[in-house]
N, C-alpha and C. Protein backbone atom coordinates (compact mmCIF):
# COMPACT_ATOMS: atom_id res chain seq x y z
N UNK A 1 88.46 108.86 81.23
CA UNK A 1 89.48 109.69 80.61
C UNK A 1 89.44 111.11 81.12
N UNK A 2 88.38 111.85 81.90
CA UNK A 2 88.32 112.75 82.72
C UNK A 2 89.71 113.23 83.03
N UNK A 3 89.99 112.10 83.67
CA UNK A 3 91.55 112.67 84.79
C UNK A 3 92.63 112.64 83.75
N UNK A 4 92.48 112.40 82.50
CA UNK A 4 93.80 113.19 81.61
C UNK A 4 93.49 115.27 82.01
N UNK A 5 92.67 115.73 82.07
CA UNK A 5 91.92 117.17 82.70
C UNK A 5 92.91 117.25 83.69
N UNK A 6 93.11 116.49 84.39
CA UNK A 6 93.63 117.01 85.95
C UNK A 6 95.09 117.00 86.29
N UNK A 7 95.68 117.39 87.37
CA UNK A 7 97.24 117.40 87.92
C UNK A 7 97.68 115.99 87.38
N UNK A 8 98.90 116.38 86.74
CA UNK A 8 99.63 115.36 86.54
C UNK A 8 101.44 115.85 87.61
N UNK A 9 101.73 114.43 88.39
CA UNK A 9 102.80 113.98 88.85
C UNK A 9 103.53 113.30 88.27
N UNK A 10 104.80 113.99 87.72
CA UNK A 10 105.67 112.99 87.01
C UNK A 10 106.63 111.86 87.73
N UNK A 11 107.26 110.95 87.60
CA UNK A 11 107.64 110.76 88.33
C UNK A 11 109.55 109.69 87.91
N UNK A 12 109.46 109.22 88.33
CA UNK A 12 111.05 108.30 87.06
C UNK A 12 110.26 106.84 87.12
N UNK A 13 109.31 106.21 87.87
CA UNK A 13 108.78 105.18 87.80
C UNK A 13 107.51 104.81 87.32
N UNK A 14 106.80 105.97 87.56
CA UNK A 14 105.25 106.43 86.92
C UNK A 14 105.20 107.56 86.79
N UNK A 15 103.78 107.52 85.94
CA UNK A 15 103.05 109.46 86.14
C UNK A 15 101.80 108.81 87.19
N UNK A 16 101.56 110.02 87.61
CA UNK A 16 100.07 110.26 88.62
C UNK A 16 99.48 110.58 88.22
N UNK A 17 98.20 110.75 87.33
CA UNK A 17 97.09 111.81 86.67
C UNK A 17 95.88 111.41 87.94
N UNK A 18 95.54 112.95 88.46
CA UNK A 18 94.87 113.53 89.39
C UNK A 18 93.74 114.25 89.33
N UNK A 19 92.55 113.96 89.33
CA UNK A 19 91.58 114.72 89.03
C UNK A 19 90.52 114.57 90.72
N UNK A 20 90.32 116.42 90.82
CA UNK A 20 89.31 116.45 92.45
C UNK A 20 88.00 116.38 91.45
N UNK A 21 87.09 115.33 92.25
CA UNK A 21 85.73 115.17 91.53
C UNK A 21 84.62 116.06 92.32
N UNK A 22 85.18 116.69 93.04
CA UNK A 22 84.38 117.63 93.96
C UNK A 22 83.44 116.96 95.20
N UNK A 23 83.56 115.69 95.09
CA UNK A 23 82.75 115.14 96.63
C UNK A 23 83.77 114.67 97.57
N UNK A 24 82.52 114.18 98.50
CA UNK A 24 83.59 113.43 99.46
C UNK A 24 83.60 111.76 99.76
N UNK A 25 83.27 111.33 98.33
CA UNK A 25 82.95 109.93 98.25
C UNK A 25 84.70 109.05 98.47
N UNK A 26 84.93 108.09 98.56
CA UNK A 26 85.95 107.50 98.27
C UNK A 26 87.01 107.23 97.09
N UNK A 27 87.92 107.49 97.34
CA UNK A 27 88.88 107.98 95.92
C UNK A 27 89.06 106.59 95.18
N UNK A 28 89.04 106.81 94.01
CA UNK A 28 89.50 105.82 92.53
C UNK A 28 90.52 105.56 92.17
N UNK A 29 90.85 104.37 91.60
CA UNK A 29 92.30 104.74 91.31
C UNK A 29 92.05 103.79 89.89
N UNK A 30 92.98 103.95 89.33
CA UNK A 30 93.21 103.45 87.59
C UNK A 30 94.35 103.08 87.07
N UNK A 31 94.63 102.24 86.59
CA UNK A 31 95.62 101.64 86.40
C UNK A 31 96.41 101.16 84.99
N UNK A 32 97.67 101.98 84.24
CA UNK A 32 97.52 102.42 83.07
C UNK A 32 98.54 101.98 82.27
N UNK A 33 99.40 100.81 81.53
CA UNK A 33 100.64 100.35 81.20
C UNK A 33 100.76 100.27 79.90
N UNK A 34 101.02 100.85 78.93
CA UNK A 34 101.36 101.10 77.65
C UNK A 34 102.20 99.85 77.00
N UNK A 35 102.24 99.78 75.71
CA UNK A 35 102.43 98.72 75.19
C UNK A 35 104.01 99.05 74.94
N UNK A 36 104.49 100.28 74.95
CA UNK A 36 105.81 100.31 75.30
C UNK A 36 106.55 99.83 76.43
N UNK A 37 106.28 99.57 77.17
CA UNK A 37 106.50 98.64 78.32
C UNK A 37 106.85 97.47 77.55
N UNK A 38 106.34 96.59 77.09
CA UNK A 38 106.47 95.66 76.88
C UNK A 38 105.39 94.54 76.41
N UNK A 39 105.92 93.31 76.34
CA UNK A 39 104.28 92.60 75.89
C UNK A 39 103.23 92.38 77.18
N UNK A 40 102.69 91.65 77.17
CA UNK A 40 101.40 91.24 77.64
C UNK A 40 101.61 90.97 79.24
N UNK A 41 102.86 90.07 79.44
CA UNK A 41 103.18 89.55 80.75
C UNK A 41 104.14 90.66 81.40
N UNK A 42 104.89 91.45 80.97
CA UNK A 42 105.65 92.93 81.19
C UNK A 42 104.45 93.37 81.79
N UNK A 43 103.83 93.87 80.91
CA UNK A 43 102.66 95.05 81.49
C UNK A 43 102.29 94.42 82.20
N UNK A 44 101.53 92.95 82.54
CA UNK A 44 101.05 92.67 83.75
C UNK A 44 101.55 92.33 85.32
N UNK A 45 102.73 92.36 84.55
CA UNK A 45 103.65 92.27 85.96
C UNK A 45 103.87 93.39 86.51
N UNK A 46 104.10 94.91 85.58
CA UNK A 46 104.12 96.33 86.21
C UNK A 46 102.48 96.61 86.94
N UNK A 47 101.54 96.44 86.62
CA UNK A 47 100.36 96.50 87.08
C UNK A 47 99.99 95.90 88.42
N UNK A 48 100.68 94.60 88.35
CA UNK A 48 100.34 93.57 89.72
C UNK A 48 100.86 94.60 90.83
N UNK A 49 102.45 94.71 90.32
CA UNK A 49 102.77 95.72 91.79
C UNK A 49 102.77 96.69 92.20
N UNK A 50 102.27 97.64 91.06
CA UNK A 50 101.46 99.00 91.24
C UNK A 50 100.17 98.28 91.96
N UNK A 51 99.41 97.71 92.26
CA UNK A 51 97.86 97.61 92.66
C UNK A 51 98.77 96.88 94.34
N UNK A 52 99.67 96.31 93.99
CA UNK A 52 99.90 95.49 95.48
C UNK A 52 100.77 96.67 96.22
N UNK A 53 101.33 97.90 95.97
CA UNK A 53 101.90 99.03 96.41
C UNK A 53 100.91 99.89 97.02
N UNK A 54 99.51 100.27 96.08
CA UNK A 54 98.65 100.78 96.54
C UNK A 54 97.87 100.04 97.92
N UNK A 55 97.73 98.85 97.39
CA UNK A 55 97.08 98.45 98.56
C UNK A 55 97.51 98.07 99.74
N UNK A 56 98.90 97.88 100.09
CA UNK A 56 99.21 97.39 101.01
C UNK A 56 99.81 99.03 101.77
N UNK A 57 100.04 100.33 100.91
CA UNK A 57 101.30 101.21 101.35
C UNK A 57 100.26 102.25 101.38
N UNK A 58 100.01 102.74 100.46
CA UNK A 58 99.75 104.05 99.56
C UNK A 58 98.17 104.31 99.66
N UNK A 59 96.99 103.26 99.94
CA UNK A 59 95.75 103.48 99.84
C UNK A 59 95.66 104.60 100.79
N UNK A 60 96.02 104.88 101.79
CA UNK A 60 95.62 105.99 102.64
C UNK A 60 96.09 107.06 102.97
N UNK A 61 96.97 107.01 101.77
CA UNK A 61 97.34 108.92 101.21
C UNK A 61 96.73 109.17 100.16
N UNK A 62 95.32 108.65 99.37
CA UNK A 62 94.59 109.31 98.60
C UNK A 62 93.54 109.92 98.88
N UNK A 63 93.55 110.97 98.65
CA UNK A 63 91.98 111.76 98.76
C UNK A 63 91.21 111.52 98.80
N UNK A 64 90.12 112.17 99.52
CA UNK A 64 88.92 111.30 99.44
C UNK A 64 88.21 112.71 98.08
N UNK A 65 87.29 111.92 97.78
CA UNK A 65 86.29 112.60 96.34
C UNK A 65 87.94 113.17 95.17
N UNK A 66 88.67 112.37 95.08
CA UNK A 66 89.32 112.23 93.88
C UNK A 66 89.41 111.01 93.30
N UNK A 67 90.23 111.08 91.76
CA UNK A 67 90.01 109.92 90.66
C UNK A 67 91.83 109.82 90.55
N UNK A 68 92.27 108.73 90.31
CA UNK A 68 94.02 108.73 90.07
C UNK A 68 94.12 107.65 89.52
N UNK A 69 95.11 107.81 88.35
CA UNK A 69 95.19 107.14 86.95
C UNK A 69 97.07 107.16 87.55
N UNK A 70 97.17 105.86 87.75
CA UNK A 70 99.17 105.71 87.86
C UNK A 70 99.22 104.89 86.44
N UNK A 71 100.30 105.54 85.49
CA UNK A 71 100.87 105.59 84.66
C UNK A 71 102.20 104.44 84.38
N UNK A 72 102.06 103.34 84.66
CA UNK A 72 103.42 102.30 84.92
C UNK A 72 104.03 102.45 83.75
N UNK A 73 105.58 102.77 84.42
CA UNK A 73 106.67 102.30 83.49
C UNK A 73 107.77 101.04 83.81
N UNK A 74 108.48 100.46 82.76
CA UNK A 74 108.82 99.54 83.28
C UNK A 74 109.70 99.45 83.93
N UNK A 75 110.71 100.79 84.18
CA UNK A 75 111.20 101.00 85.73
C UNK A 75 110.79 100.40 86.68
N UNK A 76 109.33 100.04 86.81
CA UNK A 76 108.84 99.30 88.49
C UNK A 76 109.30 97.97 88.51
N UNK A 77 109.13 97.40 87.39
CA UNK A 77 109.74 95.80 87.86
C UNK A 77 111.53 96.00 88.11
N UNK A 78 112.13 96.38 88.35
CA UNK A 78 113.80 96.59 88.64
C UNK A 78 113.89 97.03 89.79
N UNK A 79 112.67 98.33 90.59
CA UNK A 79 112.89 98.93 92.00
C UNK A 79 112.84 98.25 92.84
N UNK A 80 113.18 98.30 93.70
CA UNK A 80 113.09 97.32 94.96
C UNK A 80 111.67 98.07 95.37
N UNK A 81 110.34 97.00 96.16
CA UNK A 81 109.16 96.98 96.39
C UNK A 81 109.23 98.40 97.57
N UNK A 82 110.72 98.93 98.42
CA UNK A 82 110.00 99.67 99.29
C UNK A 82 109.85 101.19 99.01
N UNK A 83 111.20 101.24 97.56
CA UNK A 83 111.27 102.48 97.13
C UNK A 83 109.75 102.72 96.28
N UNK A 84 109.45 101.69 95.55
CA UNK A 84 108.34 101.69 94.87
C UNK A 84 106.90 102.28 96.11
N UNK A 85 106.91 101.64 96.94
CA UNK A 85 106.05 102.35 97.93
C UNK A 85 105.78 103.54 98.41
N UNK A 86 107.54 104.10 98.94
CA UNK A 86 107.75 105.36 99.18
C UNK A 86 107.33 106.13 98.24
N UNK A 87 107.49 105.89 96.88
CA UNK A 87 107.73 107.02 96.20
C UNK A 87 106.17 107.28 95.65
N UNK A 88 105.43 105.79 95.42
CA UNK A 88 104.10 106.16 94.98
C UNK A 88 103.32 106.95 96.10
N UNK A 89 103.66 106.72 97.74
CA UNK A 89 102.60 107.35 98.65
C UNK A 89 103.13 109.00 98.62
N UNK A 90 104.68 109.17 98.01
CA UNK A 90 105.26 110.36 98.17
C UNK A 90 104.08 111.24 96.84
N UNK A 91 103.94 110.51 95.75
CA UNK A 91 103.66 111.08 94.32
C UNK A 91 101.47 111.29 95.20
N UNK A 92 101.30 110.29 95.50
CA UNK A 92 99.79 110.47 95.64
C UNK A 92 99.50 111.73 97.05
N UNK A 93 100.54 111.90 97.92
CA UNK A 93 100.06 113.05 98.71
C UNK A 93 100.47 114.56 98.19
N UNK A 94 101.53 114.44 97.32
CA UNK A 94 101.76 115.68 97.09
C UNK A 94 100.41 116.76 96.76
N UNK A 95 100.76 117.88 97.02
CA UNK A 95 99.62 118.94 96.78
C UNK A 95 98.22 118.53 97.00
N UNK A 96 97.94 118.17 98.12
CA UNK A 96 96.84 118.10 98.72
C UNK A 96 95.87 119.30 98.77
């Protein structure tokens, strides 16, 4: 819960919560879907493609020795997968 402390990126599909942990270890990421979203299979379906966005697009615009908490809303299941990409690698490099 640290990185509630840190930069937050808003965004129309997620938030970003950003926290520098001060090293230069390999960055974290966290993964966060509220029950406003929806039930059980909602949220897990916003989660699947937030983690399959990061990993396939976005892992290598995160910092290294930071922590990042993406915030899913259920906007992501409706975007098409490339805007969802763009916009998360756009939200994780900002203010470097």
């Amino acid at each position: 819960m640290a990185v509630r402390r840190g930069e937050k990126r808003r965004g129309r599909l997620f938030l970003v919560e950003v926290l520098d942990r001060g090293d230069d270890r390999q960055a974290r990421v966290g993964y966060t879907v509220t029950k406003k979203v929806g039930n059980a299979v909602v949220r897990n379906r916003v989660r699947r493609r937030l983690k399959e966005a990061v990993r396939t697009h976005a892992a290598d615009d995160m910092a290294q020795g930071s922590d990042y908490v993406i915030v899913g809303r259920e906007e992501v299941l409706s975007a098409p997968f490339g805007l969802l990409k763009a916009e998360l690698s756009r939200r994780l490099r900002a203010q470097r």
